[in-house]
C-alpha atoms as a PDB file:
ATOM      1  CA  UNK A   1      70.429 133.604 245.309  1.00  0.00           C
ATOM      2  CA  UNK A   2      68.629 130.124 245.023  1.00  0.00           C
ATOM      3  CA  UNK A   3      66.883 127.756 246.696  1.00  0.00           C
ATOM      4  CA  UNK A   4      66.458 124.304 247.622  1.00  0.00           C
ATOM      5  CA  UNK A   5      64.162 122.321 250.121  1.00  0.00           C
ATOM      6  CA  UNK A   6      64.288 119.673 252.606  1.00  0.00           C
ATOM      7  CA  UNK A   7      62.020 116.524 252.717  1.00  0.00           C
ATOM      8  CA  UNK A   8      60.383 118.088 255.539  1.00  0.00           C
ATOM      9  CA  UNK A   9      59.242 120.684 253.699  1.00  0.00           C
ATOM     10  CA  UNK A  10      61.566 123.705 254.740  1.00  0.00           C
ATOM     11  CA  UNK A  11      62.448 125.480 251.904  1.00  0.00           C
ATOM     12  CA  UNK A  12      66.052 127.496 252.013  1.00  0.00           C
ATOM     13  CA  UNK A  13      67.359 130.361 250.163  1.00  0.00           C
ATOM     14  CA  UNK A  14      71.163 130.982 251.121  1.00  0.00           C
ATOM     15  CA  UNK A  15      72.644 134.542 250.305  1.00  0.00           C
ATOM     16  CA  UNK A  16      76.317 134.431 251.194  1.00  0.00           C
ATOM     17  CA  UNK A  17      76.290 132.275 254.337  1.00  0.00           C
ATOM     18  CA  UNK A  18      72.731 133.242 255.485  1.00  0.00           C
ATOM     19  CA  UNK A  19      70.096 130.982 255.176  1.00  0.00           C
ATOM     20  CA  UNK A  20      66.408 132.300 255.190  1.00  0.00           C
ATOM     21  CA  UNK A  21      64.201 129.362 256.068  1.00  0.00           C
ATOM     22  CA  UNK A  22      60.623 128.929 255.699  1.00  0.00           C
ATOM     23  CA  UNK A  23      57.727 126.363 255.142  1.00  0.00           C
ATOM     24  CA  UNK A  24      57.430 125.373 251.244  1.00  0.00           C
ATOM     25  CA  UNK A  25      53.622 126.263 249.712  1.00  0.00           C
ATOM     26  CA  UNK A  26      52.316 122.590 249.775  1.00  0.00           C
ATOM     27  CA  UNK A  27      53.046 122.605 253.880  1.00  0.00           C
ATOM     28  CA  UNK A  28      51.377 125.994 254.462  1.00  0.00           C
ATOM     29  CA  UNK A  29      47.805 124.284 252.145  1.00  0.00           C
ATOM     30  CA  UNK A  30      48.415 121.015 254.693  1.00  0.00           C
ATOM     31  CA  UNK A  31      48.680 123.014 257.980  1.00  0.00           C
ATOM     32  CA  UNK A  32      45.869 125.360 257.467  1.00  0.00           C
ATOM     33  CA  UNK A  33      45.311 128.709 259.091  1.00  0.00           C
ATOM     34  CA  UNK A  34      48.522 129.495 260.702  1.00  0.00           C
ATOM     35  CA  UNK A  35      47.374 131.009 264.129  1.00  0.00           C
ATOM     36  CA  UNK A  36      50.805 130.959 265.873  1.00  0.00           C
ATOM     37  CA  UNK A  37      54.409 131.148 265.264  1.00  0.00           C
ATOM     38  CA  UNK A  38      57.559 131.102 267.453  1.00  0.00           C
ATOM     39  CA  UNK A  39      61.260 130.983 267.047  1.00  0.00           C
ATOM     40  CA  UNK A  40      63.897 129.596 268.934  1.00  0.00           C
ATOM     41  CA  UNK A  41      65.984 132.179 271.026  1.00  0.00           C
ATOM     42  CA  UNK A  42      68.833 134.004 268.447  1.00  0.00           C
ATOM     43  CA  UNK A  43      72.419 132.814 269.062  1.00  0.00           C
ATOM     44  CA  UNK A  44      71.314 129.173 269.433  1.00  0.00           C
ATOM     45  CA  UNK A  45      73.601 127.073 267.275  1.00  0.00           C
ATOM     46  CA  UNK A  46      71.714 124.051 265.500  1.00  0.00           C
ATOM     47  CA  UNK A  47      72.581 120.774 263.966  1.00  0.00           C
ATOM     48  CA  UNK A  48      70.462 119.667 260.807  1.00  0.00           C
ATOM     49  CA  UNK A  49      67.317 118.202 262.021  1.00  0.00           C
ATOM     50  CA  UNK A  50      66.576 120.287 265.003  1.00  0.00           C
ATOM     51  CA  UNK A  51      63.522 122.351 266.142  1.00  0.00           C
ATOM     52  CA  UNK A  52      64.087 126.163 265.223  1.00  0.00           C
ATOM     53  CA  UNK A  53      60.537 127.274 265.048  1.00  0.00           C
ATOM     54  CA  UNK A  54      57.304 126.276 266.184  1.00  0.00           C
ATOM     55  CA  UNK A  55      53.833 127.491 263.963  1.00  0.00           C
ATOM     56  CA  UNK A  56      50.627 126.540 264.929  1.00  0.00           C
ATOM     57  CA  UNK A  57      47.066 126.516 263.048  1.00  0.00           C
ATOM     58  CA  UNK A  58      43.544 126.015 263.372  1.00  0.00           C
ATOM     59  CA  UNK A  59      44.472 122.347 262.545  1.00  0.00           C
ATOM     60  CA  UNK A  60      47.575 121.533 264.539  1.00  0.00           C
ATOM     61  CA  UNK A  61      50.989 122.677 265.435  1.00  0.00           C
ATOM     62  CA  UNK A  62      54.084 121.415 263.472  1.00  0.00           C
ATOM     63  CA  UNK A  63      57.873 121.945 264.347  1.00  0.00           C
ATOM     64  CA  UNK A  64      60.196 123.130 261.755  1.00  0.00           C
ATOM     65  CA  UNK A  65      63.747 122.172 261.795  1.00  0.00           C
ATOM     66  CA  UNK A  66      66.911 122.936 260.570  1.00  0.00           C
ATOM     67  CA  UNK A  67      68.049 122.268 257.010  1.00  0.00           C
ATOM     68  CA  UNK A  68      72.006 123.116 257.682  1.00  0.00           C
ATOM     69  CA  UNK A  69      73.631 123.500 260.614  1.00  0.00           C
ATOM     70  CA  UNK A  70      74.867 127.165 261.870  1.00  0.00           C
ATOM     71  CA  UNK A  71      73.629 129.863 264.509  1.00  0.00           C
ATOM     72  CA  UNK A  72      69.786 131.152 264.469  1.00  0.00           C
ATOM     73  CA  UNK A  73      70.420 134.731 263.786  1.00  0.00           C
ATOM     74  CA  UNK A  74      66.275 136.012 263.723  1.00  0.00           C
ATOM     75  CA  UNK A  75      63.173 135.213 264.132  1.00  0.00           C
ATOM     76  CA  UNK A  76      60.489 137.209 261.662  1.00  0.00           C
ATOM     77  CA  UNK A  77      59.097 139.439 263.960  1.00  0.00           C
ATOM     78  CA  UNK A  78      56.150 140.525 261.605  1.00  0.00           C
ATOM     79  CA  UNK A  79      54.979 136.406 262.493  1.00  0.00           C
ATOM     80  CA  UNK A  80      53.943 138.165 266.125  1.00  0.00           C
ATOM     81  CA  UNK A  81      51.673 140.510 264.594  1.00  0.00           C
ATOM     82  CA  UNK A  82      50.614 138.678 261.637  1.00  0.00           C
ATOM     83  CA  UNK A  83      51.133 134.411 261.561  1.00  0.00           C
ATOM     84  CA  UNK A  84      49.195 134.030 258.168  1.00  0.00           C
ATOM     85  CA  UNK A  85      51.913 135.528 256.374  1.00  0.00           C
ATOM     86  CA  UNK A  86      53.001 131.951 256.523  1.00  0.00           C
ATOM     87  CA  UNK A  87      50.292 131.253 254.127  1.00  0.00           C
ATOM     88  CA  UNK A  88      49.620 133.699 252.063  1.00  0.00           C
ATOM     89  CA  UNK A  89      53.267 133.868 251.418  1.00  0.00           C
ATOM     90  CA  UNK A  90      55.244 131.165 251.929  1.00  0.00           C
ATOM     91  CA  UNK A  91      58.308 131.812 250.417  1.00  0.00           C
ATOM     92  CA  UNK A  92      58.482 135.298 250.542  1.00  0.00           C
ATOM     93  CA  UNK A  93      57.233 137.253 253.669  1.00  0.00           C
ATOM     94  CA  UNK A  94      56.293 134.444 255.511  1.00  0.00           C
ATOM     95  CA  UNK A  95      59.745 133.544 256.219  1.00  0.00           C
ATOM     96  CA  UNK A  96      60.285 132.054 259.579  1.00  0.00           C
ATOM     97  CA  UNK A  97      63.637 132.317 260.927  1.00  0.00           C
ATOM     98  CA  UNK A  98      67.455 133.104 259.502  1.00  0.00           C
ATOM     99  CA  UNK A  99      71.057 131.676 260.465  1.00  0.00           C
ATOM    100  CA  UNK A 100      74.437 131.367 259.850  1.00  0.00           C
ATOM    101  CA  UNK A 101      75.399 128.523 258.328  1.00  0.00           C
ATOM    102  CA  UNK A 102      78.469 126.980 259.950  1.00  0.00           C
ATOM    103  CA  UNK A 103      78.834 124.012 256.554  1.00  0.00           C
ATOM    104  CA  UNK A 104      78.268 125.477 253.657  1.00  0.00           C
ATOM    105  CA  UNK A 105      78.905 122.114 252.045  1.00  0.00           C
ATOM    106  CA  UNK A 106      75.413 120.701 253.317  1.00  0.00           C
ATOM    107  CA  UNK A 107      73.658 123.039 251.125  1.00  0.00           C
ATOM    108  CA  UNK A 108      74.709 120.095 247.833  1.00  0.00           C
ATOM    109  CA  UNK A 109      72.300 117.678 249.710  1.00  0.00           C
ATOM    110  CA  UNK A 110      69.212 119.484 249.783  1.00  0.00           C
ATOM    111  CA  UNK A 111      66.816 119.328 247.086  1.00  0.00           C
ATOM    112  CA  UNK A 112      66.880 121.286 243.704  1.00  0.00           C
ATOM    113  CA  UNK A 113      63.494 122.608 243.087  1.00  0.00           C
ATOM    114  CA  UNK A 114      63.310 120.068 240.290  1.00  0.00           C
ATOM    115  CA  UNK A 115      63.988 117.205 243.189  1.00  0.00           C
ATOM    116  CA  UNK A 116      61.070 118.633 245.372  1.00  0.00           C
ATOM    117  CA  UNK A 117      58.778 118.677 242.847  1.00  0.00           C
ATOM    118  CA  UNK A 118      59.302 115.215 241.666  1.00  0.00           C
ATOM    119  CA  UNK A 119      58.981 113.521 244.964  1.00  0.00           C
ATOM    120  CA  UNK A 120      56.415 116.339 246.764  1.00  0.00           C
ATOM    121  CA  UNK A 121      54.306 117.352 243.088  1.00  0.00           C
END
């Protein structure tokens, strides 16, 4: 399993052709207290660059998109109950949505961790 992350600040770990997608730590400090979150409805197939997911906070909302293209798949459900999972853990439980990825191939252009470190610190 490993991850990579998108210049938008998506972070992706891909376990066969699932991709788990959530917001990396440095978004979650920017946005605040998240308040809200929503996913887009299961079965909806998305290119790279589209809205999947919607969170909100005390300080604004902020879209996330896709990082590959394929088929959303879930939503995490414990979001409803408990948005600031988000933030107090972003890559882990805070997940936001999964899918299927349709092109495995577009996983060599995201960035290494290395990558988003250099550009995001």
């Amino acid at each position: 399993m490993s991850i990579r992350y998108t210049e938008t600040h998506e972070w992706v770990r891909l376990e066969g052709n699932i991709a788990t997608v959530g917001i990396t730590p440095h978004a979650a400090e920017e946005l605040g207290e998240v308040v809200f979150a929503e996913g887009k409805d299961e079965g909806l197939e998305v290119v790279t660059g589209d809205v999947v997911a919607v969170v909100e906070s005390v300080k604004a909302a902020s879209d996330i998109y896709a990082p590959l293209n394929g088929i959303l798949t879930a939503f995490n459900e414990q979001l409803t109950q408990d948005p600031a999972l988000v933030n107090s853990d972003p890559e882990g439980e805070g997940w936001i949505v999964q899918m299927k990825v349709t092109e495995p191939q577009q996983w060599e252009a995201l960035l290494t961790p290395e990558q988003y470190k250099a550009r995001h610190g």
